[in-house]
C-alpha atoms as a PDB file:
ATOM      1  CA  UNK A   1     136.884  86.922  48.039  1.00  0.00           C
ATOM      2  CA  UNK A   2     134.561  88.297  50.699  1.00  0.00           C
ATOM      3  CA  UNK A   3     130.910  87.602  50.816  1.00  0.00           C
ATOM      4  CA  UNK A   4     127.866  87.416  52.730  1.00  0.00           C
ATOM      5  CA  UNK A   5     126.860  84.163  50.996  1.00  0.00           C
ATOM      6  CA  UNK A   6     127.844  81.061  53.597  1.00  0.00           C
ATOM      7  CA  UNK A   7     128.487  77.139  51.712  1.00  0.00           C
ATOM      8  CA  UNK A   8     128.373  74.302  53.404  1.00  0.00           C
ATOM      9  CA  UNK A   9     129.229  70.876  52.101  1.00  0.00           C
ATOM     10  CA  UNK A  10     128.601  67.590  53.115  1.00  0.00           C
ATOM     11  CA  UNK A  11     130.922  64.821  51.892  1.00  0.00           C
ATOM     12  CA  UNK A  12     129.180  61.199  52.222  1.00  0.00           C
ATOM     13  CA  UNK A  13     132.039  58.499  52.027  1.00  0.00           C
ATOM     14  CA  UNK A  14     132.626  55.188  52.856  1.00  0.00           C
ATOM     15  CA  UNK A  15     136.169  53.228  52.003  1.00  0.00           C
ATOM     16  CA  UNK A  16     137.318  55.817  49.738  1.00  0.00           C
ATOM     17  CA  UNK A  17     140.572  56.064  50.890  1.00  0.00           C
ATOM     18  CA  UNK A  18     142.353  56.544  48.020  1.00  0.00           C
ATOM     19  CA  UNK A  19     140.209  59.189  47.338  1.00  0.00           C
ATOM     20  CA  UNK A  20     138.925  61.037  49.795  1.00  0.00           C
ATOM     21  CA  UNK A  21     142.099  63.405  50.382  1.00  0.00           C
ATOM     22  CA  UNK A  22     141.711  65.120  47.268  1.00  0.00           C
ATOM     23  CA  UNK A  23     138.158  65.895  48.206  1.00  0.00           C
ATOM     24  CA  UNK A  24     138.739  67.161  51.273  1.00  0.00           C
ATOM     25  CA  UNK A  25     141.259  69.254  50.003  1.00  0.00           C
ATOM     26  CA  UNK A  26     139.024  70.739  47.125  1.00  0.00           C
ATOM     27  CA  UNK A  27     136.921  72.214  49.440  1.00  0.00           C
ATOM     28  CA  UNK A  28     139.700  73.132  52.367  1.00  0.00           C
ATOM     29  CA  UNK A  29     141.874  75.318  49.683  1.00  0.00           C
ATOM     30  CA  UNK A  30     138.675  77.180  47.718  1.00  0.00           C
ATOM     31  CA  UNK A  31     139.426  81.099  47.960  1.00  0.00           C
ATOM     32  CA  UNK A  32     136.684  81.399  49.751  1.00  0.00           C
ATOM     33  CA  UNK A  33     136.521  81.914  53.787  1.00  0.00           C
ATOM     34  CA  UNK A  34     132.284  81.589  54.154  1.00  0.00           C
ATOM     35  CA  UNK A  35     132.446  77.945  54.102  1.00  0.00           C
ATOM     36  CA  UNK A  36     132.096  74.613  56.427  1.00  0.00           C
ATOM     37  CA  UNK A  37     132.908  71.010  55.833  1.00  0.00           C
ATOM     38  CA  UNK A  38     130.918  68.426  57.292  1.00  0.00           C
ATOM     39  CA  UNK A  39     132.253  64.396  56.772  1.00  0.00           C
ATOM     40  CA  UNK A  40     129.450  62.049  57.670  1.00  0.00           C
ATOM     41  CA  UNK A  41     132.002  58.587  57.162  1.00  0.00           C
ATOM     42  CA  UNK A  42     129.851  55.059  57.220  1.00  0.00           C
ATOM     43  CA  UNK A  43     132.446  53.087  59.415  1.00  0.00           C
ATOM     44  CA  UNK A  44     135.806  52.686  56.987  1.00  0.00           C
ATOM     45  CA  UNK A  45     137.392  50.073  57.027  1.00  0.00           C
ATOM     46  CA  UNK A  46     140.750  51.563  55.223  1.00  0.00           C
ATOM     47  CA  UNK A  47     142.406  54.460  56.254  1.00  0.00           C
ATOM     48  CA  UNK A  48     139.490  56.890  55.482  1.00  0.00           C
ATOM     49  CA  UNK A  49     139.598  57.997  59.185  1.00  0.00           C
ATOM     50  CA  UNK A  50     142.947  58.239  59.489  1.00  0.00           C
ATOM     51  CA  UNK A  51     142.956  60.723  56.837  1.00  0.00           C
ATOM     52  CA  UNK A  52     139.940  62.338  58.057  1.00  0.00           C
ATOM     53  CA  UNK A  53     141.757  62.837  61.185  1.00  0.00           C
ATOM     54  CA  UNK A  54     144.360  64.747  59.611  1.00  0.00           C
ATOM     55  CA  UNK A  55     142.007  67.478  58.817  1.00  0.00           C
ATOM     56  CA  UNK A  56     139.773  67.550  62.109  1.00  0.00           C
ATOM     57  CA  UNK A  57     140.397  71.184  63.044  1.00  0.00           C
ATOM     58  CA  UNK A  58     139.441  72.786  59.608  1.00  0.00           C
ATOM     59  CA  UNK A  59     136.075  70.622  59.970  1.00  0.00           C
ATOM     60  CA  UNK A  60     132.440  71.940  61.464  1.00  0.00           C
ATOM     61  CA  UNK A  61     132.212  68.202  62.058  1.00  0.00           C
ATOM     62  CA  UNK A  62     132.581  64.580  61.144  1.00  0.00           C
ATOM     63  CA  UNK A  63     131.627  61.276  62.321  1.00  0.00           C
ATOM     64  CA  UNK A  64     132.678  57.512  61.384  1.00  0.00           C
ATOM     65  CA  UNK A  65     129.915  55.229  61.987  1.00  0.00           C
ATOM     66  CA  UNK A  66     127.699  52.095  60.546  1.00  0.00           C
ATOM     67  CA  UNK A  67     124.709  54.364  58.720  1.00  0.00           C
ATOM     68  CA  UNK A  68     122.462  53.150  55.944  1.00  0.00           C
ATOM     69  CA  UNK A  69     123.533  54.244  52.974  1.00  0.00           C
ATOM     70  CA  UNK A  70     124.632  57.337  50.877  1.00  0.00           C
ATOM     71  CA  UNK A  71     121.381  59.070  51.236  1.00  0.00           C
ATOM     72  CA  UNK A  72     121.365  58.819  55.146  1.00  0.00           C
ATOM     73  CA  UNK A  73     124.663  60.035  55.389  1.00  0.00           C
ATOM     74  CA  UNK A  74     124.009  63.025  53.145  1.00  0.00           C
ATOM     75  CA  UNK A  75     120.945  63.440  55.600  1.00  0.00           C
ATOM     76  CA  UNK A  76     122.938  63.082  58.918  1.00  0.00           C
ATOM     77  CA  UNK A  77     125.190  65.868  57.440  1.00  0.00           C
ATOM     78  CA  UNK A  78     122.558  68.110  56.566  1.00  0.00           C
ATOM     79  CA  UNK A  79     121.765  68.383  60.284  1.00  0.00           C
ATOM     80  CA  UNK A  80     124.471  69.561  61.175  1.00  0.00           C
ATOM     81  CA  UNK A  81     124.731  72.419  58.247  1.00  0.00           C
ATOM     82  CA  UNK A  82     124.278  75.691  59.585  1.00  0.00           C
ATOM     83  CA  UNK A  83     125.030  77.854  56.531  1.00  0.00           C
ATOM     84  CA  UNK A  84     122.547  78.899  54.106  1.00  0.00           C
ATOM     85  CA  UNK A  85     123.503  77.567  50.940  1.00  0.00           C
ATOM     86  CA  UNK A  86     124.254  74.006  50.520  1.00  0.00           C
ATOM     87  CA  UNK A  87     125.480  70.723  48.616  1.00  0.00           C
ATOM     88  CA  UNK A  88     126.917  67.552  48.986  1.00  0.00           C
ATOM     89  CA  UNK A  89     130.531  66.088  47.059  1.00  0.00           C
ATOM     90  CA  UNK A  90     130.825  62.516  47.408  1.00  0.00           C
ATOM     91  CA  UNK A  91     134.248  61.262  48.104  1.00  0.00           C
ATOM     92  CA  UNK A  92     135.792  60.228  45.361  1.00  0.00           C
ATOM     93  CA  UNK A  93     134.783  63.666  43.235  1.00  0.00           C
ATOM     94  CA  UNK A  94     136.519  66.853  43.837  1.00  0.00           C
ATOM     95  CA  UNK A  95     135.709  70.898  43.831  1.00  0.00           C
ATOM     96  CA  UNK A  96     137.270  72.706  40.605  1.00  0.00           C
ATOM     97  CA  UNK A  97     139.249  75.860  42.305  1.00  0.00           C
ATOM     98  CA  UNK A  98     137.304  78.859  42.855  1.00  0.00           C
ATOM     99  CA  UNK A  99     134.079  77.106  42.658  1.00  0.00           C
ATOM    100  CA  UNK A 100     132.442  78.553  45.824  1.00  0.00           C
ATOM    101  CA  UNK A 101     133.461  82.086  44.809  1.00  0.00           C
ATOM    102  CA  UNK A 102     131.543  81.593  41.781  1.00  0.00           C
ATOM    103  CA  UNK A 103     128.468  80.338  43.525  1.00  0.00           C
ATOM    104  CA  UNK A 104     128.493  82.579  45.668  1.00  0.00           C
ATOM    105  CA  UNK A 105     128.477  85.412  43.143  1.00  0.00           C
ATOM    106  CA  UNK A 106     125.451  83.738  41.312  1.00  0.00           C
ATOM    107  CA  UNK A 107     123.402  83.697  44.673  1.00  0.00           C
ATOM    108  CA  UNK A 108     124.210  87.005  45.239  1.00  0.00           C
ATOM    109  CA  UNK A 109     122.865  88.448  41.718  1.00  0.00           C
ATOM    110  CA  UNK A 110     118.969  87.861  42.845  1.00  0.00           C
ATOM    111  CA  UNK A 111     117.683  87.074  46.458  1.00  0.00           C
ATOM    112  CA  UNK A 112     115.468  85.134  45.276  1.00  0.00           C
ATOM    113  CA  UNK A 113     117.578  82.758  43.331  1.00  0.00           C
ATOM    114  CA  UNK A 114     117.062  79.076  45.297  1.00  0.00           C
ATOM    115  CA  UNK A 115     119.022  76.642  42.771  1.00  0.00           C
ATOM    116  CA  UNK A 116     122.633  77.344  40.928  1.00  0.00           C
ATOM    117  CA  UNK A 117     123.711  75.448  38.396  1.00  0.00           C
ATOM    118  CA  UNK A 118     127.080  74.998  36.967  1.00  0.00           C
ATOM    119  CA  UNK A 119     129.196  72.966  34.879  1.00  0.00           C
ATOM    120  CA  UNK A 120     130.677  69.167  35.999  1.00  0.00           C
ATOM    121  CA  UNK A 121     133.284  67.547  34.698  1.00  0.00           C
ATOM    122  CA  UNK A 122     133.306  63.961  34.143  1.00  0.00           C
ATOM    123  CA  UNK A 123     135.968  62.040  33.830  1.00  0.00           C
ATOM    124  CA  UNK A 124     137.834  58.220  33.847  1.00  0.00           C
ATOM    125  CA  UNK A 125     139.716  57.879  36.563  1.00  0.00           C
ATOM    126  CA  UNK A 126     142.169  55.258  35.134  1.00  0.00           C
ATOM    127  CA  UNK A 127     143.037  57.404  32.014  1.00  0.00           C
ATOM    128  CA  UNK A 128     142.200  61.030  32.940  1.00  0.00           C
ATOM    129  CA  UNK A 129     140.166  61.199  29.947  1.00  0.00           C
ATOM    130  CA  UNK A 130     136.964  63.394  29.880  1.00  0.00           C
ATOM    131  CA  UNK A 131     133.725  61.978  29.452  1.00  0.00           C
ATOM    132  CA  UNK A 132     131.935  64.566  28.705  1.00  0.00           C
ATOM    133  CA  UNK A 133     131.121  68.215  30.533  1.00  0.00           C
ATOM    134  CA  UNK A 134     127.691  69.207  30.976  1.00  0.00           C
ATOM    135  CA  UNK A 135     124.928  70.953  33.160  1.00  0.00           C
ATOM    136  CA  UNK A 136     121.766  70.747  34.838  1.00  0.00           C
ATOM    137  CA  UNK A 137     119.651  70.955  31.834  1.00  0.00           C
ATOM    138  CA  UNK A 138     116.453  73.504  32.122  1.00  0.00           C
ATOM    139  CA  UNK A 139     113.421  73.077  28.973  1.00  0.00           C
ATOM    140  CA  UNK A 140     110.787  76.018  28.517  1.00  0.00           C
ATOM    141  CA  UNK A 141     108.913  75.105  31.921  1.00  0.00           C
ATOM    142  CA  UNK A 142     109.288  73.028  35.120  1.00  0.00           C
ATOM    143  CA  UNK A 143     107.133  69.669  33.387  1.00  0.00           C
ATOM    144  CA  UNK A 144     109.219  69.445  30.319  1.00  0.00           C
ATOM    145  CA  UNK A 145     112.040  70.086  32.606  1.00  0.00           C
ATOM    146  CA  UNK A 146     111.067  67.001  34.809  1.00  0.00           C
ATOM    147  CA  UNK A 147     110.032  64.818  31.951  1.00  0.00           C
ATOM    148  CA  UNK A 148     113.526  64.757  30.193  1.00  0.00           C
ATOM    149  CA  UNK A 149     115.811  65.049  33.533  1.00  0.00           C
ATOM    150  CA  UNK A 150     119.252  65.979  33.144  1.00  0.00           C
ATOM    151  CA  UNK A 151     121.297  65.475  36.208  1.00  0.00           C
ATOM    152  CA  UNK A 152     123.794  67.154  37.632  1.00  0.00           C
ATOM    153  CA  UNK A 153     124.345  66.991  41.323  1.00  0.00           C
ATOM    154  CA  UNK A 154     127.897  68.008  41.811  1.00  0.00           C
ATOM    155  CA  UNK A 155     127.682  71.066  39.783  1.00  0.00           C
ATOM    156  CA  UNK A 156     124.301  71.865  41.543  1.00  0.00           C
ATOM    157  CA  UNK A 157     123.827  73.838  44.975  1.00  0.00           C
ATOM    158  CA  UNK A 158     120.779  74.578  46.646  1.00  0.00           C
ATOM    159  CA  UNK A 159     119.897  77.018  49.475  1.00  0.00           C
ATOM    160  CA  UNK A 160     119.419  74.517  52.523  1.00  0.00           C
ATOM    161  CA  UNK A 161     115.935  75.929  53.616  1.00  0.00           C
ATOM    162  CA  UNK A 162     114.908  74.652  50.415  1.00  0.00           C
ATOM    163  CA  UNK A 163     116.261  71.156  50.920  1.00  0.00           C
ATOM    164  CA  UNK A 164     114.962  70.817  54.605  1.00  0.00           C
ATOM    165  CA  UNK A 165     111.738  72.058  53.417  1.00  0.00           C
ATOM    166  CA  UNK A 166     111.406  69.404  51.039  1.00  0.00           C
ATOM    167  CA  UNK A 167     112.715  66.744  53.607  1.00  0.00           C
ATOM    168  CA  UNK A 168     116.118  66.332  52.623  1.00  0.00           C
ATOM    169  CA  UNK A 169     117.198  63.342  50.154  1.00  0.00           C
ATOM    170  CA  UNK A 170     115.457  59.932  50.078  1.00  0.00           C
ATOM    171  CA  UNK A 171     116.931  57.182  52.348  1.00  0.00           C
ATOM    172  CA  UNK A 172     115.002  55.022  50.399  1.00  0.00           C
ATOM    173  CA  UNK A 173     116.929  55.392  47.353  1.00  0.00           C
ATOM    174  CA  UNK A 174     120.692  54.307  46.797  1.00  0.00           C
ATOM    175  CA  UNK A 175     121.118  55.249  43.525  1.00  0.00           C
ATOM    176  CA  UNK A 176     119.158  58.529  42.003  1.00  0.00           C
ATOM    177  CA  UNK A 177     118.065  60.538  45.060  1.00  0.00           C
ATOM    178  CA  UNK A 178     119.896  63.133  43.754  1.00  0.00           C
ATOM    179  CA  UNK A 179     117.292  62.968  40.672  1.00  0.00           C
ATOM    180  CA  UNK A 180     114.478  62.833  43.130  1.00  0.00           C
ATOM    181  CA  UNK A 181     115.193  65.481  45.168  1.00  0.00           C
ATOM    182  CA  UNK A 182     115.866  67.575  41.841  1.00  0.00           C
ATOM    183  CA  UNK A 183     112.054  66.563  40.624  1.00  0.00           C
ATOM    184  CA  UNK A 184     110.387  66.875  44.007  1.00  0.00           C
ATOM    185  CA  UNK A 185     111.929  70.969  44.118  1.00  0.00           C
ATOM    186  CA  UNK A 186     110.564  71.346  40.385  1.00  0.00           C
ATOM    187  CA  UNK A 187     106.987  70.130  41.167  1.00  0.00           C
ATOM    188  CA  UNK A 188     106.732  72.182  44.388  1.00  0.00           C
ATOM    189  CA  UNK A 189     108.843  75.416  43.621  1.00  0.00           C
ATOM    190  CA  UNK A 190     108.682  75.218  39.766  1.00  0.00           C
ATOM    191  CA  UNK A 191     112.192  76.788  38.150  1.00  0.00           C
ATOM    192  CA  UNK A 192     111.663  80.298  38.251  1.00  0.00           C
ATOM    193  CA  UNK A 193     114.444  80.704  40.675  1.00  0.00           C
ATOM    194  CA  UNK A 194     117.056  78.175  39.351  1.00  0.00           C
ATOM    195  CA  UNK A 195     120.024  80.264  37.727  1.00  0.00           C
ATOM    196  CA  UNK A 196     122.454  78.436  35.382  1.00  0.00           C
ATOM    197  CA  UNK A 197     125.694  79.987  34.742  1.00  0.00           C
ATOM    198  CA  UNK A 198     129.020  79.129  32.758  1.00  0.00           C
ATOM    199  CA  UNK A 199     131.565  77.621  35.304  1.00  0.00           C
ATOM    200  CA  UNK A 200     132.747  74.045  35.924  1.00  0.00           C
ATOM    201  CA  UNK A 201     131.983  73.734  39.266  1.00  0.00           C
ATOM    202  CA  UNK A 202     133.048  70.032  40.219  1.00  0.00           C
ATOM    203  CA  UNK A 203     135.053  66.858  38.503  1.00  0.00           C
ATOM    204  CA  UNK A 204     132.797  63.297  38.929  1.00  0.00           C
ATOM    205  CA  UNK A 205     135.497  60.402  38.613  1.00  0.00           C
ATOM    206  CA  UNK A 206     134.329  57.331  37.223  1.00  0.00           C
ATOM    207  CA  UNK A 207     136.184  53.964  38.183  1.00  0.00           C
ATOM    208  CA  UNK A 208     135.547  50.422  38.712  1.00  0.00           C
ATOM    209  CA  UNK A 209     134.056  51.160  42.588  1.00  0.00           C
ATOM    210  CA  UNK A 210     131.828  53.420  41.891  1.00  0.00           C
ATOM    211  CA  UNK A 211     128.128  53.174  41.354  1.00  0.00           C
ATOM    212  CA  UNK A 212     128.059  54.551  38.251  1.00  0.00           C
ATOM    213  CA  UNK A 213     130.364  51.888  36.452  1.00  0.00           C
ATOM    214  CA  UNK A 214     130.576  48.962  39.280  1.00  0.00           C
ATOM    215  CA  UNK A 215     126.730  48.804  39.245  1.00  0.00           C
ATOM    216  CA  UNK A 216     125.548  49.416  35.288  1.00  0.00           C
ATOM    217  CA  UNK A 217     122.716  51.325  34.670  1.00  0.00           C
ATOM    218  CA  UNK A 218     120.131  48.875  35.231  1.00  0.00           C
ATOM    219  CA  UNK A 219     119.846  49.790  38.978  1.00  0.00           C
ATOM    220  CA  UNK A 220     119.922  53.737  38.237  1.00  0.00           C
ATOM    221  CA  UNK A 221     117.074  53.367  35.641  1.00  0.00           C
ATOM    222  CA  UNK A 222     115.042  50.928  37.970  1.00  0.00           C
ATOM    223  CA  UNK A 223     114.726  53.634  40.655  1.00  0.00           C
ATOM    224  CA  UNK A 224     113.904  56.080  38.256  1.00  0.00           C
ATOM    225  CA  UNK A 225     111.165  54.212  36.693  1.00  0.00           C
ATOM    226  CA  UNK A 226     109.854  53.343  40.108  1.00  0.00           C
ATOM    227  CA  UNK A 227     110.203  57.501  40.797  1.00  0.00           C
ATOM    228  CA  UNK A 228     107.690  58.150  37.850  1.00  0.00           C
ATOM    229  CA  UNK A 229     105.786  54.997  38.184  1.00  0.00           C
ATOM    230  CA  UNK A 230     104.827  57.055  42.196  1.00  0.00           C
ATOM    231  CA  UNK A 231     104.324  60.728  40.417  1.00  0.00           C
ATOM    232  CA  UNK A 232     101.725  59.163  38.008  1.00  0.00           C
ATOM    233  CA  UNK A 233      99.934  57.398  40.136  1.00  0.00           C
ATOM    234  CA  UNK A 234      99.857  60.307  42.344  1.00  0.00           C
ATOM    235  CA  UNK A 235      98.703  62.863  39.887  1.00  0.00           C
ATOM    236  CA  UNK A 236      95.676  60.425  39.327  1.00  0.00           C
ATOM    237  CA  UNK A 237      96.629  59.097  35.768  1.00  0.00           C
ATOM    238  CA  UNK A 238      93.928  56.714  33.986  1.00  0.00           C
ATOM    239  CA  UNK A 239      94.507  53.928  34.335  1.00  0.00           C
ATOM    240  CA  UNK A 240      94.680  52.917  30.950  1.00  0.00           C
ATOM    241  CA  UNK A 241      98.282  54.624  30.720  1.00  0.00           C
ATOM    242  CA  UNK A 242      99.346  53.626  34.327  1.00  0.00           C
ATOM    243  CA  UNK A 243      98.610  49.606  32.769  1.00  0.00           C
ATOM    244  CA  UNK A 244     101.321  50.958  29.971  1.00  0.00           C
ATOM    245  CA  UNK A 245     104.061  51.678  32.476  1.00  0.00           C
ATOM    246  CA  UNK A 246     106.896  49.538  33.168  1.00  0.00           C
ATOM    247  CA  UNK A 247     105.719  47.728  36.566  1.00  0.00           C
ATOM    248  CA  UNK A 248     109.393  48.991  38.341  1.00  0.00           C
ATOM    249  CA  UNK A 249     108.495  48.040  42.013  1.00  0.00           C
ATOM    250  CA  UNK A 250     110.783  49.414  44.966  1.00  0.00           C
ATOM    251  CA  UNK A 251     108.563  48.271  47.733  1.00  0.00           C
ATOM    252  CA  UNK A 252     110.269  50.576  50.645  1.00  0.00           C
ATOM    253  CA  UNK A 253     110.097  53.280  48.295  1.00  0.00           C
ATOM    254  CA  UNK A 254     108.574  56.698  49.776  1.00  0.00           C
ATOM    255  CA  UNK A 255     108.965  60.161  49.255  1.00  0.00           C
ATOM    256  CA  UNK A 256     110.442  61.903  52.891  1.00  0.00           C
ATOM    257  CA  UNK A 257     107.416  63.870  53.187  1.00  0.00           C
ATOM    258  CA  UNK A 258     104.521  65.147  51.313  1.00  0.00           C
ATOM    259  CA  UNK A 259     105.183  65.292  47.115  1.00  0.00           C
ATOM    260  CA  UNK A 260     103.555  68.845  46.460  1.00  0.00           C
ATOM    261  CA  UNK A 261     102.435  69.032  42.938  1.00  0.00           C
ATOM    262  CA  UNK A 262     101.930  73.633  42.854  1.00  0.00           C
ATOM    263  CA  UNK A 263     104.282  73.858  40.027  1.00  0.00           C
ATOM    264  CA  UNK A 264     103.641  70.862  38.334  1.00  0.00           C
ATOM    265  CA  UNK A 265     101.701  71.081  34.936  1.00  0.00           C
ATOM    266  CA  UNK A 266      99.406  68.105  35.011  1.00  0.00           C
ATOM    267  CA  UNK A 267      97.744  68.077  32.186  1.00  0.00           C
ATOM    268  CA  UNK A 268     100.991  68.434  30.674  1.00  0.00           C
ATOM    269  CA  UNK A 269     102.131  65.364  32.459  1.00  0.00           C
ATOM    270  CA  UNK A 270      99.990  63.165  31.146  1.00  0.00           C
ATOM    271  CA  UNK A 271      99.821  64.266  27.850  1.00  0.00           C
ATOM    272  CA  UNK A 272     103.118  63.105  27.446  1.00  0.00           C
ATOM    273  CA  UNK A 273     102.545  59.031  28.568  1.00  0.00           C
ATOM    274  CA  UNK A 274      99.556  59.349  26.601  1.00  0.00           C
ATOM    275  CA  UNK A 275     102.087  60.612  23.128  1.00  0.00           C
ATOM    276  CA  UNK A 276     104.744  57.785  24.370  1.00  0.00           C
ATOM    277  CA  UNK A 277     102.253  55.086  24.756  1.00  0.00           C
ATOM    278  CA  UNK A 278     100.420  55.647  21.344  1.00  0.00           C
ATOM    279  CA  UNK A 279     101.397  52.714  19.817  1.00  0.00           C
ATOM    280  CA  UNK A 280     101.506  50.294  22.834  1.00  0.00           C
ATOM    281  CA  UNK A 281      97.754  51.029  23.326  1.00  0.00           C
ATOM    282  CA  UNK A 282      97.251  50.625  19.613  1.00  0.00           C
ATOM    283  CA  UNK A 283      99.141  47.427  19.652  1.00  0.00           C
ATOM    284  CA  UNK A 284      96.752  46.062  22.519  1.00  0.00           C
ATOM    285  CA  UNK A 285      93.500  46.992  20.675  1.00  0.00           C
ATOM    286  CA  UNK A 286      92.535  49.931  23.102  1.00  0.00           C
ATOM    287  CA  UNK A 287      91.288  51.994  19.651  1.00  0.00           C
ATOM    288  CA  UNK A 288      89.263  54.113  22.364  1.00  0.00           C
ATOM    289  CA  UNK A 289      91.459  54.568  25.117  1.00  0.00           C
ATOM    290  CA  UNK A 290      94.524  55.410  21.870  1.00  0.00           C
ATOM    291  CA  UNK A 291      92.013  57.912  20.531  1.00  0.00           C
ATOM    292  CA  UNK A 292      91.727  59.233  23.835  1.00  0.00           C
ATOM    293  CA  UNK A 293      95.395  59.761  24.020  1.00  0.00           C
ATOM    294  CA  UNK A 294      95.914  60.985  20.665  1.00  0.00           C
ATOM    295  CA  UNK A 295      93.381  64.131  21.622  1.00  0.00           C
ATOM    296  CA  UNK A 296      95.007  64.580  24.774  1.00  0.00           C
ATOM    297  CA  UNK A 297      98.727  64.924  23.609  1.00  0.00           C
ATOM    298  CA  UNK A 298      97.167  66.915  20.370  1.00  0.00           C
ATOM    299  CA  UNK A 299      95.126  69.525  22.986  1.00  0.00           C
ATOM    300  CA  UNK A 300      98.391  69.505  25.405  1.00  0.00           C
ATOM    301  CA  UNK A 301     101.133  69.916  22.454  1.00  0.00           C
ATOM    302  CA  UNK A 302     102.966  66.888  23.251  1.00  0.00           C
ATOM    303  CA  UNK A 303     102.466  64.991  20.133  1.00  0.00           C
ATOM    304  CA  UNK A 304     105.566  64.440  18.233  1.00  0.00           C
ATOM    305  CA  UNK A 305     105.259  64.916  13.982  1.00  0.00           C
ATOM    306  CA  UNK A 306     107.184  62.663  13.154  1.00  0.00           C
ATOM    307  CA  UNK A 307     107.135  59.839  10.208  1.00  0.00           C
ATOM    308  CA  UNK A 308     106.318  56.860  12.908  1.00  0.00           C
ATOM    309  CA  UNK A 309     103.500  58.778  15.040  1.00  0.00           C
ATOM    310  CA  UNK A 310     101.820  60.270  11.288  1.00  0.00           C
ATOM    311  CA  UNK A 311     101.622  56.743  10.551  1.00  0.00           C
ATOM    312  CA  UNK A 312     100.041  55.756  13.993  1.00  0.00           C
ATOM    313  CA  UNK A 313      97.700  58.829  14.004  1.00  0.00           C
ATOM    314  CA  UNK A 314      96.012  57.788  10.676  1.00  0.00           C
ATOM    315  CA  UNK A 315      95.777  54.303  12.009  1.00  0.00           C
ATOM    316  CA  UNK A 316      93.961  55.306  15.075  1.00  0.00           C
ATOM    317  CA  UNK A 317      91.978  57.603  13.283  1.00  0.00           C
ATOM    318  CA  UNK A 318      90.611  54.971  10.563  1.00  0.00           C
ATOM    319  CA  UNK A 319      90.410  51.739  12.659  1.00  0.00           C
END
């Protein structure tokens, strides 16, 4: 396939040996010529490089050197990307065939189109089984969207002005930059001009090494917490809901630039805490500050009719 359209990818990796052939490969043999390969390796101490090596004169460029962490690599990459659409595989997941003719295609249905998402597979390494296949999910507007994240970062490419705009992906993170970067586009640029279409795009392994299962989910849902814990306070929440939130603390935590908040729905927002923390407020004795929320996520729409929050609303409203 010909096309105007030029990918690049950025593979992060760091003693993936075993894997990263397969990834490499993913990307080398796509049908599709408008594409560049960048390896950004953290110092391997197995035969990553050797491997990398193999494939030196089909790459844009690649390094092997002590770096901080996924994020920074993904980073270091990204300056060296010179095409206008972009994504990063890490090294132990793999391209499905023909998926850079197919994003291609879907940037080339609207200009304006900044975010295309497809389908990622998800699977165990040890037994080939699928976990599941799924997609960046998109609710009726950007807030909703960002308030009941759905990640997908394999199966998700962005245009690169975009991402440099925005500062690239948070060093400070290890584990959900990928989720922050996602929420930082959707407060500043809103998701009129994200495009989902039908194709798997990318296969996410799970095994024993990676994050994903060698760290739980404890770690993941730490840094996400601490994500929202920084977008509240920002947006100038009262501060009887901030007291409500889960006191996550990542104290090198910062965004890589300024958070813009155009596209973000505030009122919204907050509306939701103040539905979610109903009952912790009415458990504390704040009748005021729970009557407050009550109106607020009533006015806003967030309020969920349900048997448990009926029961809470005519509580509030009588005590």
């Amino acid at each position: 396939m010909s096309s105007s359209i030029k990918i690049s990818i950025v593979i992060p990796s760091y003693n993936q040996g075993q894997f990263i052939e397969q990834t490499i490969e993913s990307v080398l043999s796509q049908d599709y010529p408008n594409k560049e390969l960048i390896i950004i390796d953290g110092g391997s101490e197995d035969d990553s490089v050797t491997i990398i090596k193999k494939y030196e004169k089909h790459l844009k460029f690649w390094t092997s050197e002590p770096d901080n962490g996924q994020a920074h690599a993904i980073n270091k990459g990204l300056a060296h990307v010179t095409r206008e659409i972009f994504n990063w595989i890490n090294s132990d997941d793999y391209l499905e065939s023909g998926a850079l003719s197919n994003v291609a295609k879907a940037f080339e249905k609207k200009s304006e189109t900044q975010v295309v998402c497809g389908y990622t597979r998800c699977f165990y390494e040890q037994s080939g089984e699928t976990r599941h296949t799924y997609r960046m999910g998109l609710k009726k507007d950007a807030t909703t969207t960002l308030l009941n994240i759905e990640m997908n970062q394999p199966g998700t490419f962005y245009r690169t002005d975009v991402v440099k705009k925005l500062g690239g992906v948070n060093e400070t993170l290890q584990y959900v930059m990928d989720d922050e970067l996602w929420m930082r586009y959707l407060c500043t640029n809103g998701q009129k001009n994200v495009l989902l279409i039908d194709d798997l795009l990318a296969h996410f392994r799970l095994h024993n090494d990676s994050k994903s299962l060698g760290d739980g989910f404890a770690p993941f849902l730490e840094e996400r917490q601490t994500i929202m814990n920084h977008l509240c306070t920002l947006t100038n929440m009262p501060d009887y809901l901030l007291d409500c939130l889960p006191k996550q603390e990542l104290q090198r935590y910062a965004p890589p630039g300024e958070w813009s908040l155009d596209a973000l729905d505030i009122r919204k927002f907050h509306s939701w805490f103040d539905n979610k923390y109903l009952v912790t407020l009415l458990n504390k004795g704040a009748i005021q500050e729970a009557r407050n929320s009550l109106m607020a996520s009533l006015k806003n729409r967030q309020f969920q009719w349900n048997r448990k929050n009926v029961g809470v609303l005519r509580k509030i409203l009588f005590a």
